[in-house]
N, C-alpha and C. Protein backbone atom coordinates (compact mmCIF):
# COMPACT_ATOMS: atom_id res chain seq x y z
N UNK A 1 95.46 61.36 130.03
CA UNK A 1 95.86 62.55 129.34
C UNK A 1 97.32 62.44 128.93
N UNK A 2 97.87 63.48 128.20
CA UNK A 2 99.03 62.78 127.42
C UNK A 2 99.51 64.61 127.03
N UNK A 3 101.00 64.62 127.46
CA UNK A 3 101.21 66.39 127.23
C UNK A 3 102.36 66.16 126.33
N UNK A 4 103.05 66.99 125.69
CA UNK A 4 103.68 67.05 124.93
C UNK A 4 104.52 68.44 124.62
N UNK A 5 105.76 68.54 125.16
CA UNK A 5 106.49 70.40 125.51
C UNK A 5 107.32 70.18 124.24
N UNK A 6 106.95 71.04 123.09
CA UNK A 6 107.46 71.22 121.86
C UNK A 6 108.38 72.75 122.25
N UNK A 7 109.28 72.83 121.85
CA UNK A 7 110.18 74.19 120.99
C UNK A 7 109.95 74.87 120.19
N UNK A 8 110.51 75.90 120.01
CA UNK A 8 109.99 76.76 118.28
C UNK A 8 109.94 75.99 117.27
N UNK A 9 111.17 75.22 116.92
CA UNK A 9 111.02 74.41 115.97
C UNK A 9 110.08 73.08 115.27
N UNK A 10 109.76 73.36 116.65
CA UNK A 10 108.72 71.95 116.29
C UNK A 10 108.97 70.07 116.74
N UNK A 11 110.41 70.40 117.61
CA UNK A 11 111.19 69.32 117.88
C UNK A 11 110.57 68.95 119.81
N UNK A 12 110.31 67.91 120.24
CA UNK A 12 109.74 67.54 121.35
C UNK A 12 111.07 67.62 122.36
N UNK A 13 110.99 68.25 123.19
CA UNK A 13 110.89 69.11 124.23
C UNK A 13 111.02 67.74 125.40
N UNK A 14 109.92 66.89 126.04
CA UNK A 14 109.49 66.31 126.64
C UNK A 14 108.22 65.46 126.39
N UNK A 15 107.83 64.91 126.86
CA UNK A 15 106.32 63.91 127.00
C UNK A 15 106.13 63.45 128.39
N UNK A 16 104.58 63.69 128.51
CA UNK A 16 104.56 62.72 129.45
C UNK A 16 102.87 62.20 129.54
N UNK A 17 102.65 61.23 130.33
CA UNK A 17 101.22 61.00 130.16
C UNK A 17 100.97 60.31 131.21
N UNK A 18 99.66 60.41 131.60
CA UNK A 18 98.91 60.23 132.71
C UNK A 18 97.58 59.44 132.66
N UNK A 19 97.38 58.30 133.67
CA UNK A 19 95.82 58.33 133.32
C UNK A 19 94.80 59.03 134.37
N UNK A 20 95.20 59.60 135.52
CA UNK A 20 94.27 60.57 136.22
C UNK A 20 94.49 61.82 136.07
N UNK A 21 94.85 62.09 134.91
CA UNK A 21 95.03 63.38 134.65
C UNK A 21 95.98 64.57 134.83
N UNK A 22 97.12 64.04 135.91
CA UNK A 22 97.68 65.04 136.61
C UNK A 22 99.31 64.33 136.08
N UNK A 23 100.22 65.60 135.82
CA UNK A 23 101.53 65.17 135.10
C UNK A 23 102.20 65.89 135.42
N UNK A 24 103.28 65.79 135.26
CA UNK A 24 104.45 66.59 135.88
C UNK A 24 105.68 66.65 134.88
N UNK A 25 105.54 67.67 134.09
CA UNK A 25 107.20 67.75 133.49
C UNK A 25 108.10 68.93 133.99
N UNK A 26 109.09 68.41 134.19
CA UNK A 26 110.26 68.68 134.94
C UNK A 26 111.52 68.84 134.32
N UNK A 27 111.73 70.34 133.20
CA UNK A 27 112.79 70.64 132.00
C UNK A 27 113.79 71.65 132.99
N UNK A 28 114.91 71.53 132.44
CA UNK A 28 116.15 72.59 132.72
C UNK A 28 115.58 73.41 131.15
N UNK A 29 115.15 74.50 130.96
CA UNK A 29 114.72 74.82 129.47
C UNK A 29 115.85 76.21 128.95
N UNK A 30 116.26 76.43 128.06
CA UNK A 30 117.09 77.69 127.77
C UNK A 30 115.96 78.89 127.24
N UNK A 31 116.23 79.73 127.43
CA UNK A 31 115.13 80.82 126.97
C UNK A 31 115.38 80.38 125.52
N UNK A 32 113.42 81.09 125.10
CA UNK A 32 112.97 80.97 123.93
C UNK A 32 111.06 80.75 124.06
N UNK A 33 110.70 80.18 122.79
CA UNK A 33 109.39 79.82 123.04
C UNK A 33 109.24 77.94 123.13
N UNK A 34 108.03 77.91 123.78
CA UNK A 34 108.02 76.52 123.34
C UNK A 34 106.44 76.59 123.83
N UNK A 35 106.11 75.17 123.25
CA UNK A 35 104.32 75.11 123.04
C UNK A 35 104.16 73.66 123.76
N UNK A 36 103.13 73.98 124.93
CA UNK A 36 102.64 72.84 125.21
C UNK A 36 101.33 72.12 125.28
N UNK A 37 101.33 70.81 124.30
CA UNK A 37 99.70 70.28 123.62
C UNK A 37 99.87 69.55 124.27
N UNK A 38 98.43 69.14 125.03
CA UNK A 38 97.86 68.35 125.99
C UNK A 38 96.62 67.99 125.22
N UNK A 39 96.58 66.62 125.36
CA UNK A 39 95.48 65.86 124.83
C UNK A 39 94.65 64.86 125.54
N UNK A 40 93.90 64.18 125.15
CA UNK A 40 92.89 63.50 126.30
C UNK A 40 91.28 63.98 127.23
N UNK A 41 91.34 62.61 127.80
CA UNK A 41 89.92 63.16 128.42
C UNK A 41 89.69 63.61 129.63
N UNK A 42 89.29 64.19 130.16
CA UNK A 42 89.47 65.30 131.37
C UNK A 42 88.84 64.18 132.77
N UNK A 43 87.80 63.23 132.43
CA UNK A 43 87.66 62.15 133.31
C UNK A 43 86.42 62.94 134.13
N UNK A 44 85.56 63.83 133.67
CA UNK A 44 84.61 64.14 134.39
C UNK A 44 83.34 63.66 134.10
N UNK A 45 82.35 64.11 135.19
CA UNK A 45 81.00 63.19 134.86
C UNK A 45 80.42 63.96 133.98
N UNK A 46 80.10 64.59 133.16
CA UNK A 46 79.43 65.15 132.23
C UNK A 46 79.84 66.46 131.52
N UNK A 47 78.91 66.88 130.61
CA UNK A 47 79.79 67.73 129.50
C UNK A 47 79.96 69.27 130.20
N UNK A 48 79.89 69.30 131.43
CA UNK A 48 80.30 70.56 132.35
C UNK A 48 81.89 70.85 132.48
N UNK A 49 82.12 69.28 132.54
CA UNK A 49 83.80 68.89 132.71
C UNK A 49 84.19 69.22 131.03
N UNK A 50 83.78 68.78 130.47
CA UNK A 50 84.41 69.06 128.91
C UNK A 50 85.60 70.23 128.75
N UNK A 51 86.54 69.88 128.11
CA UNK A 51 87.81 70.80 128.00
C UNK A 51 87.89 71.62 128.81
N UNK A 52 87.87 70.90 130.55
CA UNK A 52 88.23 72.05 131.39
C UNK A 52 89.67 71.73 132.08
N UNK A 53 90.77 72.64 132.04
CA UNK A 53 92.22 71.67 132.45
C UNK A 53 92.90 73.16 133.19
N UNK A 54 93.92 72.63 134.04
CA UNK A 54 94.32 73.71 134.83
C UNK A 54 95.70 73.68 135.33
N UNK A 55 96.45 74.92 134.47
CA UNK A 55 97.76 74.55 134.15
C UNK A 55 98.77 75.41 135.35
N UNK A 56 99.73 74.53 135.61
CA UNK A 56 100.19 75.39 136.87
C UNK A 56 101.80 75.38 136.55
N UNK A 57 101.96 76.32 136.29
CA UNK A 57 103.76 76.72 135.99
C UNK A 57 104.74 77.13 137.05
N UNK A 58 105.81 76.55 137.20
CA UNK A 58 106.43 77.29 138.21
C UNK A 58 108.20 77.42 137.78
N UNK A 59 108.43 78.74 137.12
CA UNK A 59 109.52 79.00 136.86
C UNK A 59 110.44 79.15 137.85
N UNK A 60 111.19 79.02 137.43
CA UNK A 60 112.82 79.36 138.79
C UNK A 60 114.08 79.96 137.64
């Protein structure tokens, strides 16, 4: 899997990518918006798993 923390503008933020799925980005960020696209295959046995992903935020 492969994530990608964009800004308002459209300018990359961070990357990071994984092949078991699990990633960790780790920003000092200034307020505002920013968008994060995650891509890839989820690595499950059948189409139950299909686009299932589970996002865990932890502000400070």
């Amino acid at each position: 899997m492969k994530a990608k923390l964009m800004d308002a503008s459209g300018n990359i933020v961070s990357e990071a990518n994984s092949v078991n799925g699990d990633f960790k980005i780790d920003e000092r960020l200034d307020a505002g918006e920013y968008r994060l696209i995650v891509s890839g295959e989820t690595g499950g046995l059948g189409d139950s798993d299909t686009h299932r992903y589970s996002l865990h935020v932890d502000i400070q």
